[in-house]
C-alpha atoms as a PDB file:
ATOM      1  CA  UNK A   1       0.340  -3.735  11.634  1.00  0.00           C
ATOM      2  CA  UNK A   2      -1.810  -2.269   9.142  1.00  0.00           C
ATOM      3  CA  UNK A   3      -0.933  -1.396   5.818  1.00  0.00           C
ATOM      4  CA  UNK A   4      -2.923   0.753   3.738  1.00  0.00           C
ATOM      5  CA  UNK A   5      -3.351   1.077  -0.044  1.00  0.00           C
ATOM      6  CA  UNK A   6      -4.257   4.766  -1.732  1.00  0.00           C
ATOM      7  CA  UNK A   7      -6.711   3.778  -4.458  1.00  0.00           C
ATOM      8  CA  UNK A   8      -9.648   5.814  -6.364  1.00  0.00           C
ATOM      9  CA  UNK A   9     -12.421   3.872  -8.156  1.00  0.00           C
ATOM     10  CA  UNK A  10     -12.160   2.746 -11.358  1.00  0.00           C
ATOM     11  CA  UNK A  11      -8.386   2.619 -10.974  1.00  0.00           C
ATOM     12  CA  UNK A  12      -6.985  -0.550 -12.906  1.00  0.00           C
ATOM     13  CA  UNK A  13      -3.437  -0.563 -11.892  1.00  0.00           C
ATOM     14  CA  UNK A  14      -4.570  -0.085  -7.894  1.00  0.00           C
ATOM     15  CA  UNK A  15      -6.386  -3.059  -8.671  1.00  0.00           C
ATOM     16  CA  UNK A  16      -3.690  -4.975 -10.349  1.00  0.00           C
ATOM     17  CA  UNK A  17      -2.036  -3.923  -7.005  1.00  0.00           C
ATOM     18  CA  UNK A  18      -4.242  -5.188  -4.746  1.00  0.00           C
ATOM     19  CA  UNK A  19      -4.449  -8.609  -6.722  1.00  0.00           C
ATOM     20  CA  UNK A  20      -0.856  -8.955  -6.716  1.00  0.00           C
ATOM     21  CA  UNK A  21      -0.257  -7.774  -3.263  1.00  0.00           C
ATOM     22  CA  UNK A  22      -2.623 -10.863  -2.071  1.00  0.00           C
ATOM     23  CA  UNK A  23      -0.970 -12.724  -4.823  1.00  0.00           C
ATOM     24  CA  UNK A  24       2.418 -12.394  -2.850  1.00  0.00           C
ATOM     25  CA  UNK A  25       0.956 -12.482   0.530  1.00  0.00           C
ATOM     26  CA  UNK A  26      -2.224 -13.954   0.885  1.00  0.00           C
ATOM     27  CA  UNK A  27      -1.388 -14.606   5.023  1.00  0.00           C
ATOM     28  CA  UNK A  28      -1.421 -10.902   5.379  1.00  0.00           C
ATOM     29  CA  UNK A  29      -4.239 -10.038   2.992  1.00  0.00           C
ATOM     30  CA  UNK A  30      -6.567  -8.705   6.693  1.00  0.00           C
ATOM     31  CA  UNK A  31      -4.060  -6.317   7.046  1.00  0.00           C
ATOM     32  CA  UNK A  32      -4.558  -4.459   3.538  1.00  0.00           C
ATOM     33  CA  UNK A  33      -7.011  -1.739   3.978  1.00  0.00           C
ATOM     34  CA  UNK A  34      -7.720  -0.044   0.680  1.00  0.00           C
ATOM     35  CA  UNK A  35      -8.805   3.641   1.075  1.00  0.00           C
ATOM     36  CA  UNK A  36      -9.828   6.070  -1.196  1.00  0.00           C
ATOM     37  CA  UNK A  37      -7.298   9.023  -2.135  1.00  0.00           C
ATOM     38  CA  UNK A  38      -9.710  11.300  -2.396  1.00  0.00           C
ATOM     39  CA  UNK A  39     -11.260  11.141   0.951  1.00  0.00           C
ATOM     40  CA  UNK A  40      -8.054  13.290   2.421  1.00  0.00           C
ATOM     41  CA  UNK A  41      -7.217  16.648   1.071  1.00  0.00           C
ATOM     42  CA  UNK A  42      -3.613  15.624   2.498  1.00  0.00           C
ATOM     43  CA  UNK A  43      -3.517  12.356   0.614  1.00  0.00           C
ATOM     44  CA  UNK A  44      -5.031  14.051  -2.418  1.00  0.00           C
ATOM     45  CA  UNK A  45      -2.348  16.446  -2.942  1.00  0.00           C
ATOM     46  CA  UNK A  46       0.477  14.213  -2.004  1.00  0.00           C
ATOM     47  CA  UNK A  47      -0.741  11.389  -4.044  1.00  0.00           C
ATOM     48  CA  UNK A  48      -3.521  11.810  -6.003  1.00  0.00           C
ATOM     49  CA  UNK A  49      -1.366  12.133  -9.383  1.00  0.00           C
ATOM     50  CA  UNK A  50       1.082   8.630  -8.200  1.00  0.00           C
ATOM     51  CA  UNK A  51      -1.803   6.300  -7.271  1.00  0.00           C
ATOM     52  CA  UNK A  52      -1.377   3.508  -6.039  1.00  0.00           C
ATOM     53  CA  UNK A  53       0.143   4.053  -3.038  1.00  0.00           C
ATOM     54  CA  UNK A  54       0.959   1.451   0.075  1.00  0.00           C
ATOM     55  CA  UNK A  55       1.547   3.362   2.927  1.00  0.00           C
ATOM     56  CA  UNK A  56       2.652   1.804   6.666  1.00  0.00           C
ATOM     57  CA  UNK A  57       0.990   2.869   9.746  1.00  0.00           C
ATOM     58  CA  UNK A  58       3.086   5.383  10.341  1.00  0.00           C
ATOM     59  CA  UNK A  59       2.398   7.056   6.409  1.00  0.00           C
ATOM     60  CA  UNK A  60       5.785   6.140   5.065  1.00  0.00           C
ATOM     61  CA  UNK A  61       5.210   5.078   1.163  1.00  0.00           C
ATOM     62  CA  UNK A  62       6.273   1.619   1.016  1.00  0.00           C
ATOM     63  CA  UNK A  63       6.019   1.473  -2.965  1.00  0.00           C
ATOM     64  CA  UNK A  64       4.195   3.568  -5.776  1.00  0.00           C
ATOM     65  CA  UNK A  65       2.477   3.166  -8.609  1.00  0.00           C
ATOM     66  CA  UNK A  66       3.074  -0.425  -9.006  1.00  0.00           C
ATOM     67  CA  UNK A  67       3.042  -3.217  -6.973  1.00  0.00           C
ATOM     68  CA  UNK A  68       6.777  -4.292  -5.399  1.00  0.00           C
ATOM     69  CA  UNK A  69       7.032  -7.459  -3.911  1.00  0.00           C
ATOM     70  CA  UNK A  70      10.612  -7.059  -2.788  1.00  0.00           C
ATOM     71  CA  UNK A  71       9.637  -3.748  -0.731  1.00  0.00           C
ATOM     72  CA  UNK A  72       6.715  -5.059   0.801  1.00  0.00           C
ATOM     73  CA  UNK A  73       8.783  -8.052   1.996  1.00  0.00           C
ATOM     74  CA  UNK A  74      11.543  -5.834   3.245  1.00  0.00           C
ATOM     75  CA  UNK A  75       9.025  -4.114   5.206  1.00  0.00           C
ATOM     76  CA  UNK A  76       7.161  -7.117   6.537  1.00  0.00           C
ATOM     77  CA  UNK A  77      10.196  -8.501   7.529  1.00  0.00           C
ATOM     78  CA  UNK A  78      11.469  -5.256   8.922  1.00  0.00           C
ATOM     79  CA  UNK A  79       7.972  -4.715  10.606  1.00  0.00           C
ATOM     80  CA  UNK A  80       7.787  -8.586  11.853  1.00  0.00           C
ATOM     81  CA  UNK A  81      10.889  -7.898  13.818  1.00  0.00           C
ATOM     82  CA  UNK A  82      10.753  -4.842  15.516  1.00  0.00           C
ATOM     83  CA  UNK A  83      13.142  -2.689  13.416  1.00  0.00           C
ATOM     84  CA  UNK A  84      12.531   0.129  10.742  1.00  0.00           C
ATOM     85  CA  UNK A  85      12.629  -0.976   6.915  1.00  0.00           C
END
């Protein structure tokens, strides 16, 4: 279970989210992948303007633009017992 986090360089609030998503969950802080936005014309157009962006494995946005812990949770929860969020 991987989640991944749409950032760009330079961006302060994606790194306010990443800080606050280890924060919140430090057990599951391996399972963060940060990726650029930019590297995917698909994730460029989608997101590029909403950044951040925590996407599941799947693609499905999680949260946007800032960092909530009550979403992730849902999902983790969700995730850690077999059912969709």
């Amino acid at each position: 279970m991987m989640l991944t986090l749409l950032s760009r360089d330079g961006c302060g609030l994606c790194e306010e989210f990443a800080d606050a998503y280890t924060a919140a969950f430090p057990a599951q802080r391996e399972q963060l992948l940060i990726a650029d936005v930019d590297s995917r014309p698909g994730w460029q157009g989608r997101y590029g303007l909403v950044i951040p962006v925590l996407l599941d494995d799947e693609g499905t946005v999680i949260c946007e633009t800032h960092f909530d812990e009550a979403a992730v949770r849902t999902w983790l929860t969700a995730a850690t017992k077999g059912t969709p969020a």
